[in-house]
C-alpha atoms as a PDB file:
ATOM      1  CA  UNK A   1      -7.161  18.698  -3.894  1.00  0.00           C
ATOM      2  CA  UNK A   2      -3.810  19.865  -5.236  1.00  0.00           C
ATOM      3  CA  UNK A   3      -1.783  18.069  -7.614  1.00  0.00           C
ATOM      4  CA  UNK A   4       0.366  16.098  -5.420  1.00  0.00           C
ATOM      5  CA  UNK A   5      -2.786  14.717  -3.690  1.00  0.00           C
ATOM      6  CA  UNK A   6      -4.152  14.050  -6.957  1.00  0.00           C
ATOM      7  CA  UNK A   7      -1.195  11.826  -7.784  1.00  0.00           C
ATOM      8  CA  UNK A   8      -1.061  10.098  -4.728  1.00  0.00           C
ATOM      9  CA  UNK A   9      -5.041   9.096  -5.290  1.00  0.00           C
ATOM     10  CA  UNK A  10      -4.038   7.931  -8.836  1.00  0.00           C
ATOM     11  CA  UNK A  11      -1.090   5.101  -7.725  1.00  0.00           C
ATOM     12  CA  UNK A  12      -3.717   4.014  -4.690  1.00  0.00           C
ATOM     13  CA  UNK A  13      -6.082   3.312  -7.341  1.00  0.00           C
ATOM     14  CA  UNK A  14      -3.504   1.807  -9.317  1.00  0.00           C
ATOM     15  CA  UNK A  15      -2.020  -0.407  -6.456  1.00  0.00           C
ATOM     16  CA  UNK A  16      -5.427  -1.592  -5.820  1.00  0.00           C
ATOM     17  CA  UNK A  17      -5.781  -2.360  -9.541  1.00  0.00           C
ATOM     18  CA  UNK A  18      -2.703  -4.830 -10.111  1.00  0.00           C
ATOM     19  CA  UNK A  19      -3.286  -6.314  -6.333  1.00  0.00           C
ATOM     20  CA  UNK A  20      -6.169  -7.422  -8.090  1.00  0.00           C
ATOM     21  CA  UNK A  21      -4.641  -8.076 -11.445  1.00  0.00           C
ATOM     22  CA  UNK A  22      -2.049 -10.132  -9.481  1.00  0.00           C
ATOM     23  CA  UNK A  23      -5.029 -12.291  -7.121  1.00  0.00           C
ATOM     24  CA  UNK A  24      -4.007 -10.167  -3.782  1.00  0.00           C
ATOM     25  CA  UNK A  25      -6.849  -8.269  -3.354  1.00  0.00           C
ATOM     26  CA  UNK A  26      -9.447 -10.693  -0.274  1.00  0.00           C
ATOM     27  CA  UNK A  27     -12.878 -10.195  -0.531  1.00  0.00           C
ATOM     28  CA  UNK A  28     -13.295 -10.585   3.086  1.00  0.00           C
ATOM     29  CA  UNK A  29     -12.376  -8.421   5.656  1.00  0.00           C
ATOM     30  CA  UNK A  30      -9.480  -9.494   7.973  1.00  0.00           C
ATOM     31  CA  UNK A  31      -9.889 -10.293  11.749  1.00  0.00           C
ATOM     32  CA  UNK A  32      -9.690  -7.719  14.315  1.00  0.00           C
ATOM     33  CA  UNK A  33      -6.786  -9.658  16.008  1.00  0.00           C
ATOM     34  CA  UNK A  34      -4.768  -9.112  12.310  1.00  0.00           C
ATOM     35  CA  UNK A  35      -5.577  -5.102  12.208  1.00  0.00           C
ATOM     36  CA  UNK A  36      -4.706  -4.203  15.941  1.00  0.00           C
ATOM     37  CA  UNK A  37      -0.737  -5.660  15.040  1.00  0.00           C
ATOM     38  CA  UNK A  38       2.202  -3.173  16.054  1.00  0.00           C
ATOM     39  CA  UNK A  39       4.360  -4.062  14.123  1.00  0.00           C
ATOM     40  CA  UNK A  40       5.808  -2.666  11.232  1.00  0.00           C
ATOM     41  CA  UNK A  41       4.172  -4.014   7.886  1.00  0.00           C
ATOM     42  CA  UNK A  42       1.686  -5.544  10.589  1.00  0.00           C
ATOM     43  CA  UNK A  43       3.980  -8.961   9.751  1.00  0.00           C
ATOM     44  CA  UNK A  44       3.088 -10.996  12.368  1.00  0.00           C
ATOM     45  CA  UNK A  45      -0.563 -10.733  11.799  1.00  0.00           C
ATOM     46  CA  UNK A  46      -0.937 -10.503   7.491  1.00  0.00           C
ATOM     47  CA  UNK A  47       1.072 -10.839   4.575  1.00  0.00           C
ATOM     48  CA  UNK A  48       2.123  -7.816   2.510  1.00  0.00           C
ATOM     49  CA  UNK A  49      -0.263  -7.616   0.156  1.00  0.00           C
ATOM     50  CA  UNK A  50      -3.264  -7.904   2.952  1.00  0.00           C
ATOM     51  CA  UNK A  51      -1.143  -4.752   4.613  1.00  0.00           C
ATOM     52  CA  UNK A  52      -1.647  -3.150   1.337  1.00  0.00           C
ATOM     53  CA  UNK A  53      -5.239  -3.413   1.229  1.00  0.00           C
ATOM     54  CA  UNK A  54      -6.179  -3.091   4.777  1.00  0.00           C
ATOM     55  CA  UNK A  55      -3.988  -0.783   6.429  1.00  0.00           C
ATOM     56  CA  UNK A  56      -2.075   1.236   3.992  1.00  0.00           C
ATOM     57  CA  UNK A  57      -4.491   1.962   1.354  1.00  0.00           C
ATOM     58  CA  UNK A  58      -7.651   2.844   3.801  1.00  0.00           C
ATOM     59  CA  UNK A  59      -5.599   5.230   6.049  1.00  0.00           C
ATOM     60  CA  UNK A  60      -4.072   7.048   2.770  1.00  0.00           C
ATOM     61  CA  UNK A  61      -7.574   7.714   1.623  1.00  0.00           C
ATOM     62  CA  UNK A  62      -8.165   8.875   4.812  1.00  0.00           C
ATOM     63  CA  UNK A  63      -5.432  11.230   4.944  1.00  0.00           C
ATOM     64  CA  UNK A  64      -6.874  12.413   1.892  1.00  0.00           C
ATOM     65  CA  UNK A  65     -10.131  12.578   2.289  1.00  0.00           C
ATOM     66  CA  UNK A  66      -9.713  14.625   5.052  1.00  0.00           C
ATOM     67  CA  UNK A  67      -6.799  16.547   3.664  1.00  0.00           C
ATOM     68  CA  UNK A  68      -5.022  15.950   6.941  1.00  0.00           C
ATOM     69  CA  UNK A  69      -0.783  15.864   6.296  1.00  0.00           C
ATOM     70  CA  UNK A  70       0.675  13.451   4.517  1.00  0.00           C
ATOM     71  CA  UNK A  71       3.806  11.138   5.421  1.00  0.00           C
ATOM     72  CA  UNK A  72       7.271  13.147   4.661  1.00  0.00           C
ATOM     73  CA  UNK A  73       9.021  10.042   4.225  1.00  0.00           C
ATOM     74  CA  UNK A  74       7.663   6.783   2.677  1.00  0.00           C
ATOM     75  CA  UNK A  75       9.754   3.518   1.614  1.00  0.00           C
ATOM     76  CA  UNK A  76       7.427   0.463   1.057  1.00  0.00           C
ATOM     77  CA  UNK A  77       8.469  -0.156  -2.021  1.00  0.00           C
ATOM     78  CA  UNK A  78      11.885  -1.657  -0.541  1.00  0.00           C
ATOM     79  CA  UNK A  79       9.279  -3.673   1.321  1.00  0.00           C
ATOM     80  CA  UNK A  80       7.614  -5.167  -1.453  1.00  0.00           C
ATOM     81  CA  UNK A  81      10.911  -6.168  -3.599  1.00  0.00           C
ATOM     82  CA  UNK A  82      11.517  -8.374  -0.499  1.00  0.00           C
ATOM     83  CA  UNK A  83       8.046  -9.977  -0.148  1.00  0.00           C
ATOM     84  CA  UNK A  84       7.842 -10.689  -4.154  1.00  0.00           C
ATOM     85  CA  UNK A  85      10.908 -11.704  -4.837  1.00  0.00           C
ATOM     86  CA  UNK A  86      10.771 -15.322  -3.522  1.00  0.00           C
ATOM     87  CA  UNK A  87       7.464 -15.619  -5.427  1.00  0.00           C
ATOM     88  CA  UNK A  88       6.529 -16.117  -9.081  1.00  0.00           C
ATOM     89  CA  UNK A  89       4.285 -13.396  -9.619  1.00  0.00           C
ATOM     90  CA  UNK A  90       4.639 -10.451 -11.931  1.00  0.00           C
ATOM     91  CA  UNK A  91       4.856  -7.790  -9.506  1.00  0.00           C
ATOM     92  CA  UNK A  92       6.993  -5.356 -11.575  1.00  0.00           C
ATOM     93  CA  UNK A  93       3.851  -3.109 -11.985  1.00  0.00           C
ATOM     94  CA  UNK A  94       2.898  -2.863  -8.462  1.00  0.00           C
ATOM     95  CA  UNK A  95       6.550  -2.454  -7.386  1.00  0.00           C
ATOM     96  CA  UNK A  96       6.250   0.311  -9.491  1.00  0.00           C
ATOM     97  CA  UNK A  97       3.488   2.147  -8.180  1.00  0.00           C
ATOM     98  CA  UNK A  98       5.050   1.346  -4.813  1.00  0.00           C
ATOM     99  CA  UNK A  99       8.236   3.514  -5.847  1.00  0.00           C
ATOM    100  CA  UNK A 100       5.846   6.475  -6.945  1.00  0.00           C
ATOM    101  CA  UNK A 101       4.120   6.739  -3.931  1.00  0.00           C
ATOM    102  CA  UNK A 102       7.591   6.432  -1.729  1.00  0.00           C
ATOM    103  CA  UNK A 103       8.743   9.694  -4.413  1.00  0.00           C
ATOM    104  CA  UNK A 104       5.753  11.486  -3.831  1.00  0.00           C
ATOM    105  CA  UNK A 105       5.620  11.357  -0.425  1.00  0.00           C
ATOM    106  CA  UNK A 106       9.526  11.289   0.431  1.00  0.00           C
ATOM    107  CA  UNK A 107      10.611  14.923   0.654  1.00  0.00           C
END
């Protein structure tokens, strides 16, 4: 793995971290109905955070797992400002990691 991949593994782990820290993170995997949405964000089937865990960070290990090529262009973090900022949660940190992922990929 080369040091950009590297990165990208680290802030997945960390988003995974404060989805947890922050409550996000279901025990439970969601219904079938939820994961086959074609929409962007998947927002007619799941909330953000739910798109987080269950489609964005499984296919970006997968992507890296299989060193297959990564997305030139990434802007969730945009994304996330939106969904958190009607809500009273401190989601600074995960915004965060949000924006380092969108710079490491965006090129």
């Amino acid at each position: 793995m080369n040091k950009l991949h590297l990165n990208i593994a680290e802030s997945l782990m960390d988003i995974e971290k404060e989805l947890r820290e922050l409550r996000l993170w279901e025990s439970e995997m969601i219904s079938e109905e939820a994961l086959a949405s074609t929409q962007p964000f998947a927002v007619d089937t799941m909330t953000f955070p739910q798109w987080l865990q269950f489609i964005f960070l499984p296919r970006m290990y997968f992507m890296l797992n299989e060193q297959l090529p990564l997305p030139g262009n990434c802007g969730i973090a945009p994304m996330a400002e939106q969904y958190f900022s009607g809500l009273d949660l401190h989601s600074l940190p995960l915004i965060a990691q949000l924006q380092r992922i969108d710079q490491l990929l965006t090129r």
